[in-house]
N, C-alpha and C. Protein backbone atom coordinates (compact mmCIF):
# COMPACT_ATOMS: atom_id res chain seq x y z
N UNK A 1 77.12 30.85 136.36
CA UNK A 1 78.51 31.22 136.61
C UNK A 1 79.22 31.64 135.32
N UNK A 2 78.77 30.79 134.00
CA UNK A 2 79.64 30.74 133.00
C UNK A 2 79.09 32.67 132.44
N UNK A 3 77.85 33.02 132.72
CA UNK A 3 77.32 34.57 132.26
C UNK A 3 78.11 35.48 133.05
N UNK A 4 78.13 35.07 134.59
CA UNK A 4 79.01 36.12 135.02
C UNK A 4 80.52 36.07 134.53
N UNK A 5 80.93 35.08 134.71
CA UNK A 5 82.48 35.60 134.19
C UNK A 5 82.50 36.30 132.45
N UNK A 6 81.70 35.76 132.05
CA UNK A 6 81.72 36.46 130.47
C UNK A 6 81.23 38.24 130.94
N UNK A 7 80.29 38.33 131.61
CA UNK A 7 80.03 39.83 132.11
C UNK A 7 81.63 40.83 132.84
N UNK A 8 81.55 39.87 133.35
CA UNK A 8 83.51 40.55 134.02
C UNK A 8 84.31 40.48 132.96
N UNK A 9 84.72 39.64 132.34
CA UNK A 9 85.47 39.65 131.18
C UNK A 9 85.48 40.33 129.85
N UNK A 10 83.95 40.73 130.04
CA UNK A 10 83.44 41.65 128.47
C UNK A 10 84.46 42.89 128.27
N UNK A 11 84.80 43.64 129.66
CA UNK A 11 85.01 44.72 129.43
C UNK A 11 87.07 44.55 129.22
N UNK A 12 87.45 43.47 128.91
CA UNK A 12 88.69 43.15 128.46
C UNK A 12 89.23 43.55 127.12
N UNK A 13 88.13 43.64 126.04
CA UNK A 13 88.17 43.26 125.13
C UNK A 13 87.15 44.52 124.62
N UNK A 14 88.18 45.10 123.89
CA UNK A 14 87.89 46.42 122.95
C UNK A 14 87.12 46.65 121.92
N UNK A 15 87.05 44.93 121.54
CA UNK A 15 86.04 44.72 120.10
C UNK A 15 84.37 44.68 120.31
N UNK A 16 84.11 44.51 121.61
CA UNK A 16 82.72 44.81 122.13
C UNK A 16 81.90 45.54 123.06
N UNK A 17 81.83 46.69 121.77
CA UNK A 17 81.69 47.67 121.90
C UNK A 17 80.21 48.45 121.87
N UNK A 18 79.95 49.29 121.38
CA UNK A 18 78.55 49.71 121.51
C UNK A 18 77.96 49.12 120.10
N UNK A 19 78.45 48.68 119.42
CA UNK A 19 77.76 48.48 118.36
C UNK A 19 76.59 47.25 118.37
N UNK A 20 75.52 47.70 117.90
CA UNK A 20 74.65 46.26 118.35
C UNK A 20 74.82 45.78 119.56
N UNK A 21 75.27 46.77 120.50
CA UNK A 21 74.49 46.48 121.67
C UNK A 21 75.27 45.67 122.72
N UNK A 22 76.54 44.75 121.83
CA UNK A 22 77.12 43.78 122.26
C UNK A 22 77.78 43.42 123.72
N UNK A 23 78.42 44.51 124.02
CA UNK A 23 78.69 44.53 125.19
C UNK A 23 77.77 44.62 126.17
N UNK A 24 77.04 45.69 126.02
CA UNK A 24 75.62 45.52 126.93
C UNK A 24 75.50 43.97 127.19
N UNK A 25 74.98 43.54 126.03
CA UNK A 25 74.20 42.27 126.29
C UNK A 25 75.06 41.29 127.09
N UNK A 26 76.35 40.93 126.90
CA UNK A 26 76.89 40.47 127.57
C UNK A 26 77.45 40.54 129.08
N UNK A 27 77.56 41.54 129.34
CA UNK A 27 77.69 42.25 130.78
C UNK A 27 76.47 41.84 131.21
N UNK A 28 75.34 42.39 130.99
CA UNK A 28 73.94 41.95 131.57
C UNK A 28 73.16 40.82 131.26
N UNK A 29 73.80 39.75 130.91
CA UNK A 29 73.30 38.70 130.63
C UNK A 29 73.31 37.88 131.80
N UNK A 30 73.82 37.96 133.24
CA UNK A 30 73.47 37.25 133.95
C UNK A 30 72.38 37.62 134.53
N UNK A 31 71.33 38.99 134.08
CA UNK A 31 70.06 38.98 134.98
C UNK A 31 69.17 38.44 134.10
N UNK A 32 69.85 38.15 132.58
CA UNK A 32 68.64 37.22 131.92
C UNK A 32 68.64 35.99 132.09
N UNK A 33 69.75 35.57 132.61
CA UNK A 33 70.13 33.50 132.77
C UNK A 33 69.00 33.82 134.04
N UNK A 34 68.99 34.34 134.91
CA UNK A 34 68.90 34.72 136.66
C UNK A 34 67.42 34.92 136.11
N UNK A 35 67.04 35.33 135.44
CA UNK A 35 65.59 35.12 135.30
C UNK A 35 64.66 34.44 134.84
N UNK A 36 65.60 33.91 133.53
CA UNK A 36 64.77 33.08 132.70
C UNK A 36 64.81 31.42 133.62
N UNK A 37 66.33 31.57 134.75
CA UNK A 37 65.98 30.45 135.43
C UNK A 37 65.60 30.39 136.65
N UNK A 38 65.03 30.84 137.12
CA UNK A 38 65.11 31.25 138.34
C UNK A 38 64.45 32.48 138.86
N UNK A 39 63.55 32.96 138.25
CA UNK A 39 63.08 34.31 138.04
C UNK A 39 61.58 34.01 139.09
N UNK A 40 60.32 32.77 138.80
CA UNK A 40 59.53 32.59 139.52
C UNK A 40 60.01 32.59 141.19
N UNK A 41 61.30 31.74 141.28
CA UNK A 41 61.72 31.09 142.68
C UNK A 41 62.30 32.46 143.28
N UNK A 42 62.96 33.50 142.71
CA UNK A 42 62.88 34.56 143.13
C UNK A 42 62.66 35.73 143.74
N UNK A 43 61.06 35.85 142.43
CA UNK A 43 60.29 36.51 143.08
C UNK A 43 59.50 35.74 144.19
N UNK A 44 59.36 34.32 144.42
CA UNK A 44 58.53 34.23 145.63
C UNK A 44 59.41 34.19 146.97
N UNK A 45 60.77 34.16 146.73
CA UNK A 45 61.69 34.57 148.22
C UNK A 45 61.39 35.54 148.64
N UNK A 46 61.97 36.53 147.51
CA UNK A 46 61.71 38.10 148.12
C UNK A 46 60.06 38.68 148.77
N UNK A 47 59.44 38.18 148.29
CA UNK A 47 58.27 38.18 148.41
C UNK A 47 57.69 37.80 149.89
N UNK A 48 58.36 36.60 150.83
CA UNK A 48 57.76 35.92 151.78
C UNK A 48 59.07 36.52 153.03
N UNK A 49 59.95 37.72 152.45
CA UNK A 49 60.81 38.26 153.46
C UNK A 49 59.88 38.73 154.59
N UNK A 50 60.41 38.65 155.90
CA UNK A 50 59.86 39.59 156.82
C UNK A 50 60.37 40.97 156.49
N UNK A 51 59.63 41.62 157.32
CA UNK A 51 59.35 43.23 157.18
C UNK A 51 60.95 43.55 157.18
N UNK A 52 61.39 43.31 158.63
CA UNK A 52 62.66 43.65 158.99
C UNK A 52 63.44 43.22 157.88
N UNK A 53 63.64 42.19 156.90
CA UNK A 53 64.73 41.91 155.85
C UNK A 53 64.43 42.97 154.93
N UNK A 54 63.40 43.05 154.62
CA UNK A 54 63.19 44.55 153.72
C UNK A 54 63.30 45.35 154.08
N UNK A 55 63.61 45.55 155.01
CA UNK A 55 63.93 47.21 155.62
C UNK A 55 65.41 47.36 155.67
N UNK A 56 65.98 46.21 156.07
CA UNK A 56 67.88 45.92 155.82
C UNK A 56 68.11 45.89 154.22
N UNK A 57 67.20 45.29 153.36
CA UNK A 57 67.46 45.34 152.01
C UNK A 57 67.56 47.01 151.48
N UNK A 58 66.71 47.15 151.79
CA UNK A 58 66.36 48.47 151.76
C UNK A 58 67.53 49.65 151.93
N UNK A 59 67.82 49.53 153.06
CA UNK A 59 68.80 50.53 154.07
C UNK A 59 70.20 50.27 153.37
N UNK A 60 70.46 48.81 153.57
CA UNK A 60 71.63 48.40 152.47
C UNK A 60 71.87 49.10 151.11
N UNK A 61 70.61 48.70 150.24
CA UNK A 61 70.92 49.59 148.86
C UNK A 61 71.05 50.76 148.92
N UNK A 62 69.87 51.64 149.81
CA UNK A 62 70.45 53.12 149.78
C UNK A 62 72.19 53.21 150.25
N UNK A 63 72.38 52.98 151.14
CA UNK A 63 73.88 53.29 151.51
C UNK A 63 75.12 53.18 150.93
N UNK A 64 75.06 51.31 149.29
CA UNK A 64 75.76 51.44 148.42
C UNK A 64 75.48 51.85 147.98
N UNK A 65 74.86 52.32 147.10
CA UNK A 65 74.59 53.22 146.12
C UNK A 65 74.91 54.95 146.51
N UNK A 66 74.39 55.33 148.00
CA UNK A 66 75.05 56.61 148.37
C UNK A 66 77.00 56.71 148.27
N UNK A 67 77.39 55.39 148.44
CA UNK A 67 79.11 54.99 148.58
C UNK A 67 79.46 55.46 146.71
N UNK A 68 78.35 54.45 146.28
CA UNK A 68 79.01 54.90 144.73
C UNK A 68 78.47 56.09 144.17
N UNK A 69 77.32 56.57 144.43
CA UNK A 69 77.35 58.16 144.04
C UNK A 69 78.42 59.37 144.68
N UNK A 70 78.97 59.08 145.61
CA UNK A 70 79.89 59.73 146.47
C UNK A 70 81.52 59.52 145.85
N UNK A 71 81.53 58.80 145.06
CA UNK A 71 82.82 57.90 144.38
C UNK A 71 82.78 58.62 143.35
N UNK A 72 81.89 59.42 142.60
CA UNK A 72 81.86 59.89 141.50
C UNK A 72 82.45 59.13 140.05
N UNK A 73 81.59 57.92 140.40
CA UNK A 73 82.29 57.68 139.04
C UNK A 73 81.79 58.24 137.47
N UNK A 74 82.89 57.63 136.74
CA UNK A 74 82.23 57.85 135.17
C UNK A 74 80.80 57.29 134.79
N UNK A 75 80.33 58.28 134.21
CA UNK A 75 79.21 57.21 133.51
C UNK A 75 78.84 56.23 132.93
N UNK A 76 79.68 56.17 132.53
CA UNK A 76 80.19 55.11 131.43
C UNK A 76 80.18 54.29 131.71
N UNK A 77 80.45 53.67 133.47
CA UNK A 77 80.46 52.55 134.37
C UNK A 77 79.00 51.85 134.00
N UNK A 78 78.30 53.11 133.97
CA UNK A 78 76.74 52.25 134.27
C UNK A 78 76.12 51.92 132.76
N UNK A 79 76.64 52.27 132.00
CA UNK A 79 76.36 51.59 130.29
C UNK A 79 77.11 50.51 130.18
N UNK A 80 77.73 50.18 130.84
CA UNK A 80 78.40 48.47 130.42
C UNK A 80 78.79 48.62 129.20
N UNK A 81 79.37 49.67 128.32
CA UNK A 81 79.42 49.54 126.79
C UNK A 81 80.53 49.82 126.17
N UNK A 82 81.52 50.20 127.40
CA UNK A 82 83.20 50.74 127.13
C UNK A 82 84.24 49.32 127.36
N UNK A 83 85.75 49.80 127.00
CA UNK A 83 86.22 48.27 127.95
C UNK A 83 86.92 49.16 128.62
N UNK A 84 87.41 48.43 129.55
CA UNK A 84 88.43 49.28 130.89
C UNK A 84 89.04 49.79 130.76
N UNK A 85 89.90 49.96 129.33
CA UNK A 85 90.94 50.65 128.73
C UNK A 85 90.16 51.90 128.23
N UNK A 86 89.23 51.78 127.85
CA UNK A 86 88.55 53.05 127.82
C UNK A 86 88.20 53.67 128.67
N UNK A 87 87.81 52.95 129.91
CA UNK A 87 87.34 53.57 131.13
C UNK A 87 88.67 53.69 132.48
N UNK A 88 89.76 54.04 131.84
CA UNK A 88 90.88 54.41 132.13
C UNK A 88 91.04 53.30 133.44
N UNK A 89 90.99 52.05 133.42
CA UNK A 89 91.19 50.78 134.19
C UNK A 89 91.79 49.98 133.35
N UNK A 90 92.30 49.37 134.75
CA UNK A 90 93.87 48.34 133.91
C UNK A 90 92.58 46.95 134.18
N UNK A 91 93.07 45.73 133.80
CA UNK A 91 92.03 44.81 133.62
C UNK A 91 91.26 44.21 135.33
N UNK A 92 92.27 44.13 136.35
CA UNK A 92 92.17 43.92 137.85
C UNK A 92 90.90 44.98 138.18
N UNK A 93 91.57 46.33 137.91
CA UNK A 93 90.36 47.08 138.67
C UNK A 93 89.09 46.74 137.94
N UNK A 94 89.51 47.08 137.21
CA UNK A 94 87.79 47.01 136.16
C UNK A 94 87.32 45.80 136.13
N UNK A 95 87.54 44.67 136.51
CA UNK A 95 86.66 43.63 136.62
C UNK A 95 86.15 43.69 138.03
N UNK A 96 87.29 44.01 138.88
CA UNK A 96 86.69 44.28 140.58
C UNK A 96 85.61 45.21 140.50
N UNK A 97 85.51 46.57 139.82
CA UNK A 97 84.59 47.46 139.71
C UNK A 97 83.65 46.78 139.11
N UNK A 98 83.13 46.09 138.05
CA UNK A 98 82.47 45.93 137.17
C UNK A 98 81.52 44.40 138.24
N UNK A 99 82.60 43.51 138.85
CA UNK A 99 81.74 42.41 139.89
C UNK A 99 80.90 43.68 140.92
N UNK A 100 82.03 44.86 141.03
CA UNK A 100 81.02 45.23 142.30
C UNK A 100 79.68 46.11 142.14
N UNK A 101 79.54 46.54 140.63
CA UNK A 101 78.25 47.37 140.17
C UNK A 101 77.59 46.41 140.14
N UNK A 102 77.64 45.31 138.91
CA UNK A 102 76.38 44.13 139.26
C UNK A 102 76.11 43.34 140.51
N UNK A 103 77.08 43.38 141.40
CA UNK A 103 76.28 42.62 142.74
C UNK A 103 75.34 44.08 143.45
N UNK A 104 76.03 45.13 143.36
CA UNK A 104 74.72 46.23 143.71
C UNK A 104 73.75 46.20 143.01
N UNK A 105 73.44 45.79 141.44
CA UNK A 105 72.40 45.73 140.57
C UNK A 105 71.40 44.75 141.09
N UNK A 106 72.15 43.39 141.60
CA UNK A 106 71.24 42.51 141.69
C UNK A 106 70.90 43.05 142.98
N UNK A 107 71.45 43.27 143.99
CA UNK A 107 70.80 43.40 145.59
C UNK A 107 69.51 44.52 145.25
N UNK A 108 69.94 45.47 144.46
CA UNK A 108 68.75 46.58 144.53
C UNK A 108 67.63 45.93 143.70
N UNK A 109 67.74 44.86 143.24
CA UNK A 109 66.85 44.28 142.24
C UNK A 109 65.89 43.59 143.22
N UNK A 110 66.81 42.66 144.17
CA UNK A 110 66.34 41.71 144.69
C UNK A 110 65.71 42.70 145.91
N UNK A 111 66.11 43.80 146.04
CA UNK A 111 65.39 44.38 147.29
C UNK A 111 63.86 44.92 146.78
N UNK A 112 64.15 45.55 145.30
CA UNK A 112 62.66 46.38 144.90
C UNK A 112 61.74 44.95 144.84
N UNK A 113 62.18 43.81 144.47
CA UNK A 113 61.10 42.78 144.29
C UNK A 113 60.01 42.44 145.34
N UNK A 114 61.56 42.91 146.49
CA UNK A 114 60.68 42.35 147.95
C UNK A 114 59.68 43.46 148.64
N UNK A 115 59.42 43.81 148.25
CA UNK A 115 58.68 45.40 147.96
C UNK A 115 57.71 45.56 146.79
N UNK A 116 57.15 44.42 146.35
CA UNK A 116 56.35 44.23 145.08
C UNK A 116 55.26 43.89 145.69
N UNK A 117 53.81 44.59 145.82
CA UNK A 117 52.70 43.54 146.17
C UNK A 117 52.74 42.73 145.04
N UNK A 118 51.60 41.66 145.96
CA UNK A 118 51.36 40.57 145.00
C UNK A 118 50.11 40.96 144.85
N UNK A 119 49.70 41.67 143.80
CA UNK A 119 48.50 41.79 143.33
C UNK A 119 48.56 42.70 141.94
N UNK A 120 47.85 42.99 141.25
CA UNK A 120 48.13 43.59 140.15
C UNK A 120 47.88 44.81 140.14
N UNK A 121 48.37 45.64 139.44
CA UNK A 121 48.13 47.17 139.31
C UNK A 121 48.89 47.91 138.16
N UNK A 122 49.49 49.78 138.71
CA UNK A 122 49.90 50.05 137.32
C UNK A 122 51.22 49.51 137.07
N UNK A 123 52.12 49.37 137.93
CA UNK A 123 53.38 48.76 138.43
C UNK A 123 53.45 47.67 137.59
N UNK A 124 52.61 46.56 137.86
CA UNK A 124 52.81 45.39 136.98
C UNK A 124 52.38 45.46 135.95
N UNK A 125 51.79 46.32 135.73
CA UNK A 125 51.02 46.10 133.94
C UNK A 125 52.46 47.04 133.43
N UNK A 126 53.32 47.98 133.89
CA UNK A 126 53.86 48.46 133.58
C UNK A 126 55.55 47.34 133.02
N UNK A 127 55.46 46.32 134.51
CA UNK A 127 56.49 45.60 134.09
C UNK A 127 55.97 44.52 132.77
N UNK A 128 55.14 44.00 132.88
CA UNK A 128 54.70 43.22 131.57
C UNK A 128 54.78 43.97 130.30
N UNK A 129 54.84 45.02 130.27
CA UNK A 129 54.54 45.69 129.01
C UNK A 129 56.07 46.48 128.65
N UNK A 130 57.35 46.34 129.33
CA UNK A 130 58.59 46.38 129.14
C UNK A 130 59.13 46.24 128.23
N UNK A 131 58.77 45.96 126.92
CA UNK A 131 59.28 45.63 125.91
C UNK A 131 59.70 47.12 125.40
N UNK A 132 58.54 47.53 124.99
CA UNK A 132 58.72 48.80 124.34
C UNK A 132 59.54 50.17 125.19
N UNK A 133 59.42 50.06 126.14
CA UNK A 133 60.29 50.50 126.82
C UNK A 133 61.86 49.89 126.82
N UNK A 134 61.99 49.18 126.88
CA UNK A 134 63.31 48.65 126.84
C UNK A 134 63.74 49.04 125.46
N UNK A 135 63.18 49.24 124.51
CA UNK A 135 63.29 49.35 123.02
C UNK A 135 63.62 50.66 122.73
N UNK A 136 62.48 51.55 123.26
CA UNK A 136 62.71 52.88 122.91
C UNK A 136 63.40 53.45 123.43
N UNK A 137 63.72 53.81 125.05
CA UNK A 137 64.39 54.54 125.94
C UNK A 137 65.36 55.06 125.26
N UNK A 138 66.19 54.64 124.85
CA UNK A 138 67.71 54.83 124.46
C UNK A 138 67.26 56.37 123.17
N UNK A 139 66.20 56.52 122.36
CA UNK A 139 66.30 57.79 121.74
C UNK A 139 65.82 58.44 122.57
N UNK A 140 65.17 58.98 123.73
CA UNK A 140 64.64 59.48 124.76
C UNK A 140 65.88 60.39 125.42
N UNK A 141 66.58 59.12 125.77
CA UNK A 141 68.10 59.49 126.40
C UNK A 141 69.23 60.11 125.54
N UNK A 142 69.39 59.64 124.29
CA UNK A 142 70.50 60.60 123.42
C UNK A 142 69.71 61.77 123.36
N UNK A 143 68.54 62.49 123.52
CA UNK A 143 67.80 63.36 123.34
C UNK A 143 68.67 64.68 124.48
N UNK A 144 68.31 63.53 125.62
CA UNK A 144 68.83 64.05 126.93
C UNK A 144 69.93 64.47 127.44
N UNK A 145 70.80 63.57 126.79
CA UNK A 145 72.16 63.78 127.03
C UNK A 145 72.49 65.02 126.92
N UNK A 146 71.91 65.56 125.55
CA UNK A 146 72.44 66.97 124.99
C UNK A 146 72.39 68.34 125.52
N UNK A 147 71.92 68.07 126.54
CA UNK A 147 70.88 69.45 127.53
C UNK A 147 71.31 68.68 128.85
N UNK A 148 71.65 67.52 129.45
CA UNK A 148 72.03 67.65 131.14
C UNK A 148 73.13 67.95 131.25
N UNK A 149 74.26 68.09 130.46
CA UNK A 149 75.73 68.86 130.95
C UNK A 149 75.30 69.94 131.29
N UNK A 150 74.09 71.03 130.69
CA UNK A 150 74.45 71.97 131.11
C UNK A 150 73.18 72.01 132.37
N UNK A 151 72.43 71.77 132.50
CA UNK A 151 71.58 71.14 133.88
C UNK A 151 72.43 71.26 134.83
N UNK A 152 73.38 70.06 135.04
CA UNK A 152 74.52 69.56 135.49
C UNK A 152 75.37 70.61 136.19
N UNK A 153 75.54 71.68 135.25
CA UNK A 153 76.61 72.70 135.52
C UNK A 153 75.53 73.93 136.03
N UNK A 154 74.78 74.50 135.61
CA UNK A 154 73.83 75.46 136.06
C UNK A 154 73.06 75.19 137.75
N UNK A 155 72.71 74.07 137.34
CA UNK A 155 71.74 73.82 138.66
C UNK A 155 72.31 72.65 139.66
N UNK A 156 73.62 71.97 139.08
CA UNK A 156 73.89 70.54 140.02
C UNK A 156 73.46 69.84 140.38
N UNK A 157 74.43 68.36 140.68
CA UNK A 157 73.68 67.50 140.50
C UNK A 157 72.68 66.74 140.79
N UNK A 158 72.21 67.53 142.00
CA UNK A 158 70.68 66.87 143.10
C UNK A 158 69.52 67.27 141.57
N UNK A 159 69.90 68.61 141.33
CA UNK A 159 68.43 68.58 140.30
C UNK A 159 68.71 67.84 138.82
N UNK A 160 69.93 67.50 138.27
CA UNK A 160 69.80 66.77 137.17
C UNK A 160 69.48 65.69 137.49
N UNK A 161 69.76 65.11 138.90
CA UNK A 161 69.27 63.36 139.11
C UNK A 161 67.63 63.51 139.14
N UNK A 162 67.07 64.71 139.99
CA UNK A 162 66.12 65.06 140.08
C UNK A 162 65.39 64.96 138.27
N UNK A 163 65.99 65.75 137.42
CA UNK A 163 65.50 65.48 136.06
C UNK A 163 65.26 63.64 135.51
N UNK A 164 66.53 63.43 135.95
CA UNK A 164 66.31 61.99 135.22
C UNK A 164 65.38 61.33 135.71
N UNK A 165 65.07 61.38 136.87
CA UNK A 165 63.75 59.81 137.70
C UNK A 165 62.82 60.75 137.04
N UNK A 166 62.35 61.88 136.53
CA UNK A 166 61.14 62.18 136.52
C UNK A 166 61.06 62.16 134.66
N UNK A 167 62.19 61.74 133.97
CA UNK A 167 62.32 61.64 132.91
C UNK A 167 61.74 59.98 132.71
N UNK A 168 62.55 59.49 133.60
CA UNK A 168 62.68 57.71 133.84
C UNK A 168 60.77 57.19 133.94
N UNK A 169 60.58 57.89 135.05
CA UNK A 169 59.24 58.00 135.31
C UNK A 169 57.94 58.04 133.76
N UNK A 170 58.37 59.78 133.20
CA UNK A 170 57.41 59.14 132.09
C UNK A 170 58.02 58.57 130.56
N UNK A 171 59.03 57.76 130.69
CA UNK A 171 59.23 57.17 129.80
C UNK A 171 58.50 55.91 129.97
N UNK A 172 58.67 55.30 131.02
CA UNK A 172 57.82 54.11 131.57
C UNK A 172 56.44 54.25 131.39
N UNK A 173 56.03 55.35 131.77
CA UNK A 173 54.57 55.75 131.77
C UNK A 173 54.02 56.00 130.10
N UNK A 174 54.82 56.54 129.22
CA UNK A 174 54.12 56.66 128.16
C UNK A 174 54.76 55.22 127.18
N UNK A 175 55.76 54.60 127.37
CA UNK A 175 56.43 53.35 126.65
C UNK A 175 55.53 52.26 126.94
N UNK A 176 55.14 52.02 127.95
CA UNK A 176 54.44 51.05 128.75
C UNK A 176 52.68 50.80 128.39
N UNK A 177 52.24 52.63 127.60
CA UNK A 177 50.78 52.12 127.32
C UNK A 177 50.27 50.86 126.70
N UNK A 178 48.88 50.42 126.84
CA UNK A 178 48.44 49.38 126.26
C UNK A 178 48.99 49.07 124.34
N UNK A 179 48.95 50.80 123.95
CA UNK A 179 49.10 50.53 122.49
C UNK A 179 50.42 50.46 122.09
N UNK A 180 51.54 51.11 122.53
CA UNK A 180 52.40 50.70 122.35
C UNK A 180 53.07 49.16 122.59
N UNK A 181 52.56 48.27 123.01
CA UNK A 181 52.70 47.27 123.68
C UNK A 181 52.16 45.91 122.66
N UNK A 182 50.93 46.48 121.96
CA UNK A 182 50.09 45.65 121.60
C UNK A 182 50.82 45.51 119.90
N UNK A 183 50.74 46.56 119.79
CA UNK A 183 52.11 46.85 118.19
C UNK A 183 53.37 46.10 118.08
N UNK A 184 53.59 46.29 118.86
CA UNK A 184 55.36 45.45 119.33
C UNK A 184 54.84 44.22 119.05
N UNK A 185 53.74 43.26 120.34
CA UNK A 185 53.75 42.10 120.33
C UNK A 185 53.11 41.87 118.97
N UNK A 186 52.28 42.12 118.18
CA UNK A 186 51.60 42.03 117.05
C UNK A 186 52.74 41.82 115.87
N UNK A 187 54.15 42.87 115.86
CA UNK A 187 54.96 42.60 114.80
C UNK A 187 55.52 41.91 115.27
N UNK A 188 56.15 40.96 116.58
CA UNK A 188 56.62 40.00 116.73
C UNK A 188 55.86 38.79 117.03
N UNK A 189 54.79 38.77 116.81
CA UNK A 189 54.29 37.55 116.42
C UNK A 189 54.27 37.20 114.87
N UNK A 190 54.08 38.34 114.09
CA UNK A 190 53.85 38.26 112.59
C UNK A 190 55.43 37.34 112.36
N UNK A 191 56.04 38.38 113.07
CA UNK A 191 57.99 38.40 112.28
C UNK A 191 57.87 36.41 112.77
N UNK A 192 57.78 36.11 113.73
CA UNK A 192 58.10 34.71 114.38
C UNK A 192 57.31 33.82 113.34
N UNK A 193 56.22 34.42 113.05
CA UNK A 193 55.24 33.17 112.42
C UNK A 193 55.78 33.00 111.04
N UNK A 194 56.66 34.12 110.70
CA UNK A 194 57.02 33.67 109.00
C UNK A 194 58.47 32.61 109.04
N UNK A 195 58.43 32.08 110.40
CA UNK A 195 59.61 31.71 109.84
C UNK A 195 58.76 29.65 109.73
N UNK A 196 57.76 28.98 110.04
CA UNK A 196 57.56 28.18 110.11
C UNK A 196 56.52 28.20 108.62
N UNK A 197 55.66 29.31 108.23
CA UNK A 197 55.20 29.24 106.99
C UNK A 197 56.50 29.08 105.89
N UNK A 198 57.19 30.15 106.12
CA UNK A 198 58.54 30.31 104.72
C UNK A 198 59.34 28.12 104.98
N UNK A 199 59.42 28.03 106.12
CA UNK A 199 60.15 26.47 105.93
C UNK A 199 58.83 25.50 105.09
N UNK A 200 57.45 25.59 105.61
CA UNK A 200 56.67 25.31 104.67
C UNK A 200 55.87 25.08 103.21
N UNK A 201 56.87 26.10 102.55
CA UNK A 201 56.42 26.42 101.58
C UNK A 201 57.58 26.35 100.78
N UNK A 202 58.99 26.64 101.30
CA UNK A 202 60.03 25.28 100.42
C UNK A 202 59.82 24.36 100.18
N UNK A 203 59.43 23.18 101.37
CA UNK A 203 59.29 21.78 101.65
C UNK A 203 57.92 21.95 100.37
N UNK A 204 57.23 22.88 99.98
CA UNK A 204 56.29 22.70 98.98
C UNK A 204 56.49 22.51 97.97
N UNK A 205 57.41 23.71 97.42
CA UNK A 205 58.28 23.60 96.20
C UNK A 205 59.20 23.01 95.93
């Protein structure tokens, strides 16, 4: 409870901003509490749904999500990285807006889960290996930015959305390889392990 209200409340406050990420992290910090506690018990709900709940999960998310693509909002909504005053909202709306994007975040979350075999494949090797993806994307996307206004305006917006999933697609696909993956975890094991040698080797001296 205490992540979500800090997620609604982030966007109050002008000082957390894109820098380091800050606002992000805080806005979306209730799908890391939501996972790190609760993340096994989760996935095995969604998992043991009947057909028919996934098909309402399902039908549900398409239809909000058709409500808020139809709403045209700013983009900016979906970076969590402005405050409301930037995103031309007085503090009421923009926390009402901002509860009502993350409860669509989590339902579409909780719907793709229920829609996960349980067995392994490229899907899951793809989610285990998320790091580097989560890491890199963002130069991928300022890349992008610079060329879909005019996408946007030339061809509209069925084919720029059309651009992005197939952008989304192989960012995952090439972020996600084995080697990129194995690099990451390799310098963060190195980076973690110096911090119990370096306390060691005071206590020496």
């Amino acid at each position: 409870m205490v992540s979500v209200v800090a997620a609604v409340a982030a966007g109050c406050f002008g000082f957390l901003g894109n820098e380091f990420a800050v606002s992000r992290a805080v806005v979306f910090l209730p799908f890391y509490v939501l996972g790190a506690v609760f993340g096994h018990r989760i996935v095995g709900v969604a998992a043991r749904l009947p057909i028919v709940a996934k098909a309402g999960l399902a039908a549900a998310s398409g239809a909000l999500t058709w409500v808020v693509f139809r709403a045209d909002l700013s983009p900016w909504w979906f970076f969590a990285s402005r405050s409301y005053e930037d995103l031309n909202a007085d503090a009421g709306e923009g926390a009402l807006m901002r509860a009502g994007l993350l409860s669509l975040s989590a339902l579409m979350v909780f719907a793709f889960l229920a829609f996960m075999p349980d067995r392994q494949g490229r899907i899951a090797a793809a989610g285990r290996r998320s790091l580097a993806v989560y890491l890199f994307h963002g130069f991928i996307i300022m890349g992008l930015a610079m060329m879909m206004p005019a996408v946007l305006e030339d061809y509209g917006r069925w084919v720029a959305l059309g651009v992005c999933l197939l952008v989304a697609v192989a960012v995952v696909a090439v972020f996600s390889h084995p080697g990129f993956d194995a690099v990451l975890r390799t310098y963060r094991d190195r980076v973690v392990g110096l911090a119990p040698r370096r306390q060691g080797a005071d206590n020496a001296s």
